[in-house]
PDB file of N, CA and C in Angstrom:
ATOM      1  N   UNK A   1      18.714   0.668  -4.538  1.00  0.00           N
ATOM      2  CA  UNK A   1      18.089   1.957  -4.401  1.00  0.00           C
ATOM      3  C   UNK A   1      16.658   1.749  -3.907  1.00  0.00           C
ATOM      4  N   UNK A   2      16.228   2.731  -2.861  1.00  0.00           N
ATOM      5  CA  UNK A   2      14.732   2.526  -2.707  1.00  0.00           C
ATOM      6  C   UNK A   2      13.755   2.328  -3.267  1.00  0.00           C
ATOM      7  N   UNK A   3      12.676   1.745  -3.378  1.00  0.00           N
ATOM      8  CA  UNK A   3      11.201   2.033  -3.841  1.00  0.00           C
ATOM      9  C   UNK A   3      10.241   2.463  -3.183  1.00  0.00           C
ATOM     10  N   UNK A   4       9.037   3.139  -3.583  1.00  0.00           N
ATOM     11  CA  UNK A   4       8.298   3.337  -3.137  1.00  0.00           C
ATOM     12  C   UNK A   4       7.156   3.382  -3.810  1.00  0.00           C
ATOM     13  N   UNK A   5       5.819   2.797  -3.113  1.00  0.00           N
ATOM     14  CA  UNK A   5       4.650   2.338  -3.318  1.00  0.00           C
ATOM     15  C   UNK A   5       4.159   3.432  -3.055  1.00  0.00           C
ATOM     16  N   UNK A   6       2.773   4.302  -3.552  1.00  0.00           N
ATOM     17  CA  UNK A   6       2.048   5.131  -3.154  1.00  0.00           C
ATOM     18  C   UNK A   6       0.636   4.494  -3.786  1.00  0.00           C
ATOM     19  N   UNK A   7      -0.087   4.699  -2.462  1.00  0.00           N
ATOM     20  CA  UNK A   7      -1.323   4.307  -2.531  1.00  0.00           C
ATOM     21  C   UNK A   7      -2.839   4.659  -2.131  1.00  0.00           C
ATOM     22  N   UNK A   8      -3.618   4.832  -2.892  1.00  0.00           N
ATOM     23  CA  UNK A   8      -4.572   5.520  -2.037  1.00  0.00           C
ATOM     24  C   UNK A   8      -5.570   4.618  -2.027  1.00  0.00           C
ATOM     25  N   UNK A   9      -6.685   4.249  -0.624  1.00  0.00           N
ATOM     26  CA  UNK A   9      -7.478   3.110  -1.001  1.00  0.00           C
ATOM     27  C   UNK A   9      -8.686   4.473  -0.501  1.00  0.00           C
ATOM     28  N   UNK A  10      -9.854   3.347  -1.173  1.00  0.00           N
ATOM     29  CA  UNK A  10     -11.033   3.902  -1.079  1.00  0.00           C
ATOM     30  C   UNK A  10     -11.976   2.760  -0.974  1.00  0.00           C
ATOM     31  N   UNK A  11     -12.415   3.303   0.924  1.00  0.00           N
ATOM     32  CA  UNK A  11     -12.792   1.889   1.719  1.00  0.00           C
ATOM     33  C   UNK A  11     -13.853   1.507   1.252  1.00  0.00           C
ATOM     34  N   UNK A  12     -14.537   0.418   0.948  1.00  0.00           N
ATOM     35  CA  UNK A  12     -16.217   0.572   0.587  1.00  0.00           C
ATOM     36  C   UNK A  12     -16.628  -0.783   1.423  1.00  0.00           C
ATOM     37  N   UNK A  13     -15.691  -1.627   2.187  1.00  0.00           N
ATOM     38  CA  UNK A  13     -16.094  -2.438   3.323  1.00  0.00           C
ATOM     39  C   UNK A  13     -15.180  -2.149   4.337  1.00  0.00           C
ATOM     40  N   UNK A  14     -15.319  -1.201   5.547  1.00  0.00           N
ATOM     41  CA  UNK A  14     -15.005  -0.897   6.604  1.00  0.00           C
ATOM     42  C   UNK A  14     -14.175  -2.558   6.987  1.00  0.00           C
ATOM     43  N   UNK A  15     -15.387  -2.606   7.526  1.00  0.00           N
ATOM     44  CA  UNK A  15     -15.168  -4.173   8.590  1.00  0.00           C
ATOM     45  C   UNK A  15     -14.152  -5.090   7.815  1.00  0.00           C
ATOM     46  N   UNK A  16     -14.509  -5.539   6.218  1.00  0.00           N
ATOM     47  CA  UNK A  16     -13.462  -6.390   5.717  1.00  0.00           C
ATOM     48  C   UNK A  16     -12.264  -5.864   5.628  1.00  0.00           C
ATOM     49  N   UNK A  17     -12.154  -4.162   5.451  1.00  0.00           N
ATOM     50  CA  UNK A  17     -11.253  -3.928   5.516  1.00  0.00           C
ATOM     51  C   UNK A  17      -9.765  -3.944   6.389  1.00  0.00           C
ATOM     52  N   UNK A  18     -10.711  -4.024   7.440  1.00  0.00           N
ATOM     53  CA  UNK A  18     -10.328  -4.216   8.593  1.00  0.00           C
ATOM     54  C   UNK A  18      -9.025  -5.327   8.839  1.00  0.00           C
ATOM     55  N   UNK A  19     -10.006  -6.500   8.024  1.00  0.00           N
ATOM     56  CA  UNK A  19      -9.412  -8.182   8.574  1.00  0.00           C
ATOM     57  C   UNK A  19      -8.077  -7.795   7.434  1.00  0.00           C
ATOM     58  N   UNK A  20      -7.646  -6.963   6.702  1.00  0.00           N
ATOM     59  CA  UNK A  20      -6.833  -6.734   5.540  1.00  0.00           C
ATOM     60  C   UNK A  20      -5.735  -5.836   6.232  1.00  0.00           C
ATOM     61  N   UNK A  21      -6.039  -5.407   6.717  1.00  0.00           N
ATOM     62  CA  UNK A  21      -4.950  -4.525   7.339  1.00  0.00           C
ATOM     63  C   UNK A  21      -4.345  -4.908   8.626  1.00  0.00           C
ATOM     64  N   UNK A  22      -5.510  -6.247   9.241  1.00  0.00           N
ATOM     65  CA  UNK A  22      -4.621  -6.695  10.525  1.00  0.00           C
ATOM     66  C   UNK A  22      -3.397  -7.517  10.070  1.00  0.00           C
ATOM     67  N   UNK A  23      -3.510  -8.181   8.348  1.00  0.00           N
ATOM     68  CA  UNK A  23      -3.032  -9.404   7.818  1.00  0.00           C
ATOM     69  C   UNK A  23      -1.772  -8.451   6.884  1.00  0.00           C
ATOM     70  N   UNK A  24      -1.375  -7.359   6.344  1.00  0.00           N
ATOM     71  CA  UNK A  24      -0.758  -6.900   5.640  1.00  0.00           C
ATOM     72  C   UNK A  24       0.532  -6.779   5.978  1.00  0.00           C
ATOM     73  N   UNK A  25       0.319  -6.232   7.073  1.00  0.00           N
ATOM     74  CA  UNK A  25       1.600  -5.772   8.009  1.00  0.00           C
ATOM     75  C   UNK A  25       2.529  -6.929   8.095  1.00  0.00           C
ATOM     76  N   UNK A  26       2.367  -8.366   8.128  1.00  0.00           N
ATOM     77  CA  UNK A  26       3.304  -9.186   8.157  1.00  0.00           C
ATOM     78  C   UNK A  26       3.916  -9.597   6.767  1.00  0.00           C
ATOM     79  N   UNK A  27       2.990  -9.404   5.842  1.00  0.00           N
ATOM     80  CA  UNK A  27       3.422 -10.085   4.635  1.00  0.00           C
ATOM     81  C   UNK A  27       4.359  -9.276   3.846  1.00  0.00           C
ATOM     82  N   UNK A  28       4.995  -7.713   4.635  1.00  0.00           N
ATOM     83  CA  UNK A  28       6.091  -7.282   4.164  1.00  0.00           C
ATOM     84  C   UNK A  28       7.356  -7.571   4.695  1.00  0.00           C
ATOM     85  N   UNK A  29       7.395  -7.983   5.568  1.00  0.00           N
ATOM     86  CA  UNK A  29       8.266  -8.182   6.182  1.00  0.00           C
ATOM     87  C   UNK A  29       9.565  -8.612   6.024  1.00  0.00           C
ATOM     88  N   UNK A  30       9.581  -9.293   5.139  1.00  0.00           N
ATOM     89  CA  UNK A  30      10.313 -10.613   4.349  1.00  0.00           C
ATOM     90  C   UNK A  30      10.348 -10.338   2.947  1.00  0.00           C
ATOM     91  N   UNK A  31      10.089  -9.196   2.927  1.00  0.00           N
ATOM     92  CA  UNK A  31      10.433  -8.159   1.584  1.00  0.00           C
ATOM     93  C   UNK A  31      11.204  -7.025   1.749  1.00  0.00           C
ATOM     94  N   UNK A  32      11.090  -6.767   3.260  1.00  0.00           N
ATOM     95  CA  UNK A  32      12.395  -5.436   3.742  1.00  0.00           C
ATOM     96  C   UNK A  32      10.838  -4.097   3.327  1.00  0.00           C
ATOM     97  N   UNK A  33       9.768  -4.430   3.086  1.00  0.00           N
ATOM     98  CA  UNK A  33       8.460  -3.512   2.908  1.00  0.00           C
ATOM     99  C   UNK A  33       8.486  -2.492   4.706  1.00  0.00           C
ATOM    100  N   UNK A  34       8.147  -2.075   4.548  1.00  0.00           N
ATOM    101  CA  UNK A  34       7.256  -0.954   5.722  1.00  0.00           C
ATOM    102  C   UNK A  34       6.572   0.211   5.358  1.00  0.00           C
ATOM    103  N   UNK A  35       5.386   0.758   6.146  1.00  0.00           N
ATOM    104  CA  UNK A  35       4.899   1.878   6.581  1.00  0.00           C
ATOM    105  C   UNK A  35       5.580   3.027   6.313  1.00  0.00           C
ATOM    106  N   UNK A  36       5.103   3.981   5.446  1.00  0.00           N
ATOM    107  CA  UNK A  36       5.904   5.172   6.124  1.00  0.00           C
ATOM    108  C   UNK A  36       4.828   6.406   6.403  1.00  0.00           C
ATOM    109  N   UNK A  37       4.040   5.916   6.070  1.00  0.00           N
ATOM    110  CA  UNK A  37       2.430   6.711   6.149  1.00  0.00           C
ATOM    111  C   UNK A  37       1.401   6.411   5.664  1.00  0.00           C
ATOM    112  N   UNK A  38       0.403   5.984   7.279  1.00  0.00           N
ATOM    113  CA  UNK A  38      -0.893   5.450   6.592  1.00  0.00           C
ATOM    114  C   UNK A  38      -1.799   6.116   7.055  1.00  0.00           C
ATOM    115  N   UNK A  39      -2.662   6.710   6.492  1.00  0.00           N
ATOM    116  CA  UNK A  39      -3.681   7.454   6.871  1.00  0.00           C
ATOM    117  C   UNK A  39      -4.529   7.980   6.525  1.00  0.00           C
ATOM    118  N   UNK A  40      -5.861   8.952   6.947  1.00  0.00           N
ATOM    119  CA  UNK A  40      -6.725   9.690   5.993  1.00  0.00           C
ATOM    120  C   UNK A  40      -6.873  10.790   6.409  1.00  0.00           C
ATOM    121  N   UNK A  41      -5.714  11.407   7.396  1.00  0.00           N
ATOM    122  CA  UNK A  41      -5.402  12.971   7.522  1.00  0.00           C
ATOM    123  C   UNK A  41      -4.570  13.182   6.958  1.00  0.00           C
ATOM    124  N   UNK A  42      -4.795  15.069   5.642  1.00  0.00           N
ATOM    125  CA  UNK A  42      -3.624  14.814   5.321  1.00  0.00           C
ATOM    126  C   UNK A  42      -4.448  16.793   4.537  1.00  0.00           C
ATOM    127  N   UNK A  43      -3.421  16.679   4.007  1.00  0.00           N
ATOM    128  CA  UNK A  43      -3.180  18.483   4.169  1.00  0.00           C
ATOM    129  C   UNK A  43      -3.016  19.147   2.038  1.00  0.00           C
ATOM    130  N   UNK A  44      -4.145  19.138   1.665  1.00  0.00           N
ATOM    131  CA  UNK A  44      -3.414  19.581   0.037  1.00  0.00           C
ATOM    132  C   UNK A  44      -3.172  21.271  -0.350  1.00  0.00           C
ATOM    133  N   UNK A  45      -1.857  20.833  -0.785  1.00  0.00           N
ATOM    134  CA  UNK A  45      -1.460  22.540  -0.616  1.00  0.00           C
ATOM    135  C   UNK A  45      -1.687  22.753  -2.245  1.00  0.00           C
ATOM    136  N   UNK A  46      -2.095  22.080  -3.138  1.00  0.00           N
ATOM    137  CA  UNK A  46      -1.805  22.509  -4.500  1.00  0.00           C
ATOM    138  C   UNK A  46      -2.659  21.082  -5.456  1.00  0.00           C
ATOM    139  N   UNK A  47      -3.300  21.669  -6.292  1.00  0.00           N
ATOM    140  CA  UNK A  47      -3.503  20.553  -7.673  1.00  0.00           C
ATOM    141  C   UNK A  47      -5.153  20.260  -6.721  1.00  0.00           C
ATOM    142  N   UNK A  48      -5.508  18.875  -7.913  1.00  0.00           N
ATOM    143  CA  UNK A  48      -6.944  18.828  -7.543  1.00  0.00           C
ATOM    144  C   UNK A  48      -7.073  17.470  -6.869  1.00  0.00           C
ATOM    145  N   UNK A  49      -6.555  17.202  -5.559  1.00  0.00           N
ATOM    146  CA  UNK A  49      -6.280  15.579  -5.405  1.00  0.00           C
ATOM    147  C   UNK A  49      -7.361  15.282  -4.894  1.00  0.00           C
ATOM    148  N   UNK A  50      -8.093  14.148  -5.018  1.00  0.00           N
ATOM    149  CA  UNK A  50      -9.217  13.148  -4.522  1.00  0.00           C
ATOM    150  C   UNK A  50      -9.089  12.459  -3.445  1.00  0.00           C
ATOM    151  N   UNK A  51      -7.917  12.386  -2.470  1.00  0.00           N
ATOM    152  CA  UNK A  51      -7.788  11.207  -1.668  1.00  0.00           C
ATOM    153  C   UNK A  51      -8.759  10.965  -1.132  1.00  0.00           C
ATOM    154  N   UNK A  52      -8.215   9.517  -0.200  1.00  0.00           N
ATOM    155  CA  UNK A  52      -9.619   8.648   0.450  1.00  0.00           C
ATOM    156  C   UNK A  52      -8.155   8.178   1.755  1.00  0.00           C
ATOM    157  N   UNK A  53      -7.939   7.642   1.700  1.00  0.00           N
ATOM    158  CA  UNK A  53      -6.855   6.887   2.533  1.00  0.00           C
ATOM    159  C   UNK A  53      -5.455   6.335   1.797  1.00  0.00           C
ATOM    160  N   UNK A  54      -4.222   7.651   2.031  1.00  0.00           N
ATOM    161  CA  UNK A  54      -3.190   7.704   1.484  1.00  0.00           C
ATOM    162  C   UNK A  54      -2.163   6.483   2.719  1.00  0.00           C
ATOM    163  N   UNK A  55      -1.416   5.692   1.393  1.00  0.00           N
ATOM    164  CA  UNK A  55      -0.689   4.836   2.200  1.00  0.00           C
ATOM    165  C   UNK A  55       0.636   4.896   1.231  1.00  0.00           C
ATOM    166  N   UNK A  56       2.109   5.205   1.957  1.00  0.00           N
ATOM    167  CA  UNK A  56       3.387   5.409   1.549  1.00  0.00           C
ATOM    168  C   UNK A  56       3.899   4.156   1.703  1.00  0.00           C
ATOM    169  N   UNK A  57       4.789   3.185   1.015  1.00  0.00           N
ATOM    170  CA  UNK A  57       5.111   2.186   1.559  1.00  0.00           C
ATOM    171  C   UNK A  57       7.053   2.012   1.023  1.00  0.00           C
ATOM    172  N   UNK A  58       7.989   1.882   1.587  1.00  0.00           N
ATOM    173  CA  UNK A  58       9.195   1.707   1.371  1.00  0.00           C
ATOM    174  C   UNK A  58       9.444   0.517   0.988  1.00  0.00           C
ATOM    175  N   UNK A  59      10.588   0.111   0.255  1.00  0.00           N
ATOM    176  CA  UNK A  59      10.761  -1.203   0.070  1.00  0.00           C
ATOM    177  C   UNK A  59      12.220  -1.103  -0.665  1.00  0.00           C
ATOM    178  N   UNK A  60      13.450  -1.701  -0.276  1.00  0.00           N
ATOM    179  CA  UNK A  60      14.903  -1.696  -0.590  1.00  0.00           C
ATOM    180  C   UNK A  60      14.795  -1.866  -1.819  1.00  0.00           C
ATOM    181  N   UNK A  61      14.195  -1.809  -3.258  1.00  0.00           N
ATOM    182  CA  UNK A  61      14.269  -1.876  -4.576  1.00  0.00           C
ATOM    183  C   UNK A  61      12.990  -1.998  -5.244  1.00  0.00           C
ATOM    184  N   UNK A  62      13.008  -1.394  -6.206  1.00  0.00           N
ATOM    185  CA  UNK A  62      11.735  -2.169  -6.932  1.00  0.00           C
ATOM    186  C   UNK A  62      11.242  -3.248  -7.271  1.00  0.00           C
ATOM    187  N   UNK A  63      12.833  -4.108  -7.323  1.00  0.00           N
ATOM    188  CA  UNK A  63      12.553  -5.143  -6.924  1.00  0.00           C
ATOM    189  C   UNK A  63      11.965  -5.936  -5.945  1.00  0.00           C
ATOM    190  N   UNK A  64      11.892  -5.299  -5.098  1.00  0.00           N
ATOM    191  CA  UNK A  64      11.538  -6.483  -3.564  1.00  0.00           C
ATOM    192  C   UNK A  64      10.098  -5.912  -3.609  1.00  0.00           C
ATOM    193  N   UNK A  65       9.955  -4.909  -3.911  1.00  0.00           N
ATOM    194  CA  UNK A  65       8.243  -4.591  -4.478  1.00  0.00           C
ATOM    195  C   UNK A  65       7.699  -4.731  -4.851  1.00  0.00           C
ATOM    196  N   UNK A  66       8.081  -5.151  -6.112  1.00  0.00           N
ATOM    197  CA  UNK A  66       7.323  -5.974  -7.155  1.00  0.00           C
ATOM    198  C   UNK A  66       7.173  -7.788  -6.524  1.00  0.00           C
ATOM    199  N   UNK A  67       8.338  -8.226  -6.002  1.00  0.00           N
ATOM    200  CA  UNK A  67       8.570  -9.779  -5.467  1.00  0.00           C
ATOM    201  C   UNK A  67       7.414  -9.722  -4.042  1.00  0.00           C
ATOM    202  N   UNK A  68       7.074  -8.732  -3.641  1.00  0.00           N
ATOM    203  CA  UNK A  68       5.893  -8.638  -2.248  1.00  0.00           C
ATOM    204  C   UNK A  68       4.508  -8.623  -3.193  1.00  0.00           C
ATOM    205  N   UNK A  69       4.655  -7.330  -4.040  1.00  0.00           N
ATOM    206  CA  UNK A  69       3.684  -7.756  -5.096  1.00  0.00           C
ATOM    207  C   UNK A  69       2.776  -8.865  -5.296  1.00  0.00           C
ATOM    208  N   UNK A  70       3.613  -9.182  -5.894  1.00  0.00           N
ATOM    209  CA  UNK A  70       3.199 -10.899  -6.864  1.00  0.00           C
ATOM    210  C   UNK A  70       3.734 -12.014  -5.734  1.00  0.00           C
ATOM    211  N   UNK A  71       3.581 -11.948  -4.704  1.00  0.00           N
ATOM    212  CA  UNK A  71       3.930 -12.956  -3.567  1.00  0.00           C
ATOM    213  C   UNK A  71       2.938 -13.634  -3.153  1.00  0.00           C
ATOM    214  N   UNK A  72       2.992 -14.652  -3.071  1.00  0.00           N
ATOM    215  CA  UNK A  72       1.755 -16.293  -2.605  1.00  0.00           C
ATOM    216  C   UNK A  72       1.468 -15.187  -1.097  1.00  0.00           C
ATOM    217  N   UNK A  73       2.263 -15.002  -0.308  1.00  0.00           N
ATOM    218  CA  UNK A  73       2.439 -14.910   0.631  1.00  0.00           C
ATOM    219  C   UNK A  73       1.137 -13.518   0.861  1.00  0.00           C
ATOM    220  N   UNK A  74       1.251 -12.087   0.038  1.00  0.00           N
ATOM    221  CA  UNK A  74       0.399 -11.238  -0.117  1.00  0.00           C
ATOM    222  C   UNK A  74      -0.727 -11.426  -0.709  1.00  0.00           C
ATOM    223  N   UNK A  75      -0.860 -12.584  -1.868  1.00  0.00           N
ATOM    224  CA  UNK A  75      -1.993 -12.606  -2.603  1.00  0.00           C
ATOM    225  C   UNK A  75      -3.286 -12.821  -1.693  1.00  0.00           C
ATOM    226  N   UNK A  76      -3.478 -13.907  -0.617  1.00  0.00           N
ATOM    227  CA  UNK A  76      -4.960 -13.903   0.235  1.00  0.00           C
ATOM    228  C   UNK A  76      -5.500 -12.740   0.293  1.00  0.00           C
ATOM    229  N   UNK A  77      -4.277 -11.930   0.919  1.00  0.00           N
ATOM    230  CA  UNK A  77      -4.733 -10.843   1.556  1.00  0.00           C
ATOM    231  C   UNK A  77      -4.924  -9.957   0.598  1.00  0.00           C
ATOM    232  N   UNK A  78      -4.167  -9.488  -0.571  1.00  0.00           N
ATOM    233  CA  UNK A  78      -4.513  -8.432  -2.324  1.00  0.00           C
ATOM    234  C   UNK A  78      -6.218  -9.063  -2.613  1.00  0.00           C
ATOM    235  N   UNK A  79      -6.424 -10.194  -1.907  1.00  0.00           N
ATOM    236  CA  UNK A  79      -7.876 -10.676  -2.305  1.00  0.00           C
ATOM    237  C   UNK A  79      -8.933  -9.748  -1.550  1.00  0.00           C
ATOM    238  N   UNK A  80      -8.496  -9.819   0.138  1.00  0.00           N
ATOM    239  CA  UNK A  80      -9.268  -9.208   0.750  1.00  0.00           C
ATOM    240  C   UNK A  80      -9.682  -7.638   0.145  1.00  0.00           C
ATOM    241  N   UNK A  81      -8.364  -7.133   0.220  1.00  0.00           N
ATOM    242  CA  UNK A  81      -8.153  -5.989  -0.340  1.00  0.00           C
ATOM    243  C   UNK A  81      -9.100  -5.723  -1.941  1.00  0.00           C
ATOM    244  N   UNK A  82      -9.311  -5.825  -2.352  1.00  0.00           N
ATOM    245  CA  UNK A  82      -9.623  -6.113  -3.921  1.00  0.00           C
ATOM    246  C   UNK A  82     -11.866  -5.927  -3.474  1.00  0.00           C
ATOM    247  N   UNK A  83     -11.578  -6.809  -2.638  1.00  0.00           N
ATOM    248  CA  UNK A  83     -13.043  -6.783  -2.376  1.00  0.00           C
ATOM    249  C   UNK A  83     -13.702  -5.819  -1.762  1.00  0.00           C
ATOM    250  N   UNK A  84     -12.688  -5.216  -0.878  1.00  0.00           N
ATOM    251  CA  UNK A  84     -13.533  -3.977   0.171  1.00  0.00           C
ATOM    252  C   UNK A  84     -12.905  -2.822  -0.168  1.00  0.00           C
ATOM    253  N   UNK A  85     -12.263  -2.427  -0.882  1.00  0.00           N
ATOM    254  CA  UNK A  85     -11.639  -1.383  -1.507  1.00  0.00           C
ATOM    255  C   UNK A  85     -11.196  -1.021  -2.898  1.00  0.00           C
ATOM    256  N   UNK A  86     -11.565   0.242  -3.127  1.00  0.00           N
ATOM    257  CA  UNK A  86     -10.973   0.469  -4.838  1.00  0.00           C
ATOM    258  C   UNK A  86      -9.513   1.216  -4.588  1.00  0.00           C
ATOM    259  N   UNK A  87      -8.937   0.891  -5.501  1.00  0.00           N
ATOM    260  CA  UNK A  87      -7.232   1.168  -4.884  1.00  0.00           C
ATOM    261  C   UNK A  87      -6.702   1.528  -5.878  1.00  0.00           C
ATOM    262  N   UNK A  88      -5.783   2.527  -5.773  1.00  0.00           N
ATOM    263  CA  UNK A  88      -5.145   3.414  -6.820  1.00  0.00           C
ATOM    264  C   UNK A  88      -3.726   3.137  -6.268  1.00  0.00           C
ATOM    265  N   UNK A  89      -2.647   2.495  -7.242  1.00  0.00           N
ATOM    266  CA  UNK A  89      -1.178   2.363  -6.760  1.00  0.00           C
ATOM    267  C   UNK A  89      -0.299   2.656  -8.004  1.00  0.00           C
ATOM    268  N   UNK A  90       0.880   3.207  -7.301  1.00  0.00           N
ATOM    269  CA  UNK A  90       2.133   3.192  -8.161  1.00  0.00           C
ATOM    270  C   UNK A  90       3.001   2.908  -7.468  1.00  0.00           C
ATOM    271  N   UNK A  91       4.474   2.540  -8.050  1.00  0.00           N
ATOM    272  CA  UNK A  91       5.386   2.278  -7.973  1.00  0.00           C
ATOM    273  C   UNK A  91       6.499   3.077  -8.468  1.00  0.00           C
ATOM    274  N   UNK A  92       7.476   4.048  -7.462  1.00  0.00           N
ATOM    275  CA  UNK A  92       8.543   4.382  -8.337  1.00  0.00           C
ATOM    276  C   UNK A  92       9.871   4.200  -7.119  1.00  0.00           C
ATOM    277  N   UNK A  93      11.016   4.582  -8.131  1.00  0.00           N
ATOM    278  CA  UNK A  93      12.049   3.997  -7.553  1.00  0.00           C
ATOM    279  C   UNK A  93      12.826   5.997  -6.787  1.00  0.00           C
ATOM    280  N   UNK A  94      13.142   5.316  -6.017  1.00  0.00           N
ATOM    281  CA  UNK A  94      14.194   6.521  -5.058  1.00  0.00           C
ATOM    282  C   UNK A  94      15.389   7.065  -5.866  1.00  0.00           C
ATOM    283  N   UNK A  95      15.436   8.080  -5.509  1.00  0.00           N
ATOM    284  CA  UNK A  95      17.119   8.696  -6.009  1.00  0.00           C
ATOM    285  C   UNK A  95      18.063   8.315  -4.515  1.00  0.00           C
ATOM    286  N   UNK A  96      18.991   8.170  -5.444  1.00  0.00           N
ATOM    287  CA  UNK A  96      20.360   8.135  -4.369  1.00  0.00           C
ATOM    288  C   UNK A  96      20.849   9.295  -4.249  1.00  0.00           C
TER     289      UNK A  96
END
């Protein structure tokens, strides 16, 4: 069953951010991870939301989400990330 990551970052190093997002995109790959919306246009029809830069991310189980997660392979880059951004994430799983 699907998962999905929802994430909102809140940039506070542009530029490092930068070198983090050229490096991310591969390290899902090999988790079955992708994109399904990244961005900081975005439209609130209801409630009191804060965003900064909303990012949707798919992934074939919670499992393989959690295994991209905690992956050698993502950690450099969860470093970059960590440093130039404050980041708000969850994890939930899809209905069939």
């Amino acid at each position: 069953m699907a998962a999905y990551m929802i994430v909102d970052n809140e940039i506070t190093d542009p530029e490092g951010f930068r070198e983090y997002q050229k490096r991310v995109g591969s390290t899902l790959e090999s988790y079955g991870g992708k994109f399904l919306v990244r961005g900081e246009k975005y439209e609130i029809l209801e409630g009191d939301w804060h965003l900064h830069q909303l990012i949707l991310l798919e992934f074939p189980s919670v499992e393989q989400a959690r295994r991209w997660y905690q992956s050698d392979e993502y950690a450099p880059v969860k470093d970059i990330r960590l440093k130039t951004a404050h980041t708000q994430a969850i994890l939930v799983q899809g209905i069939s």
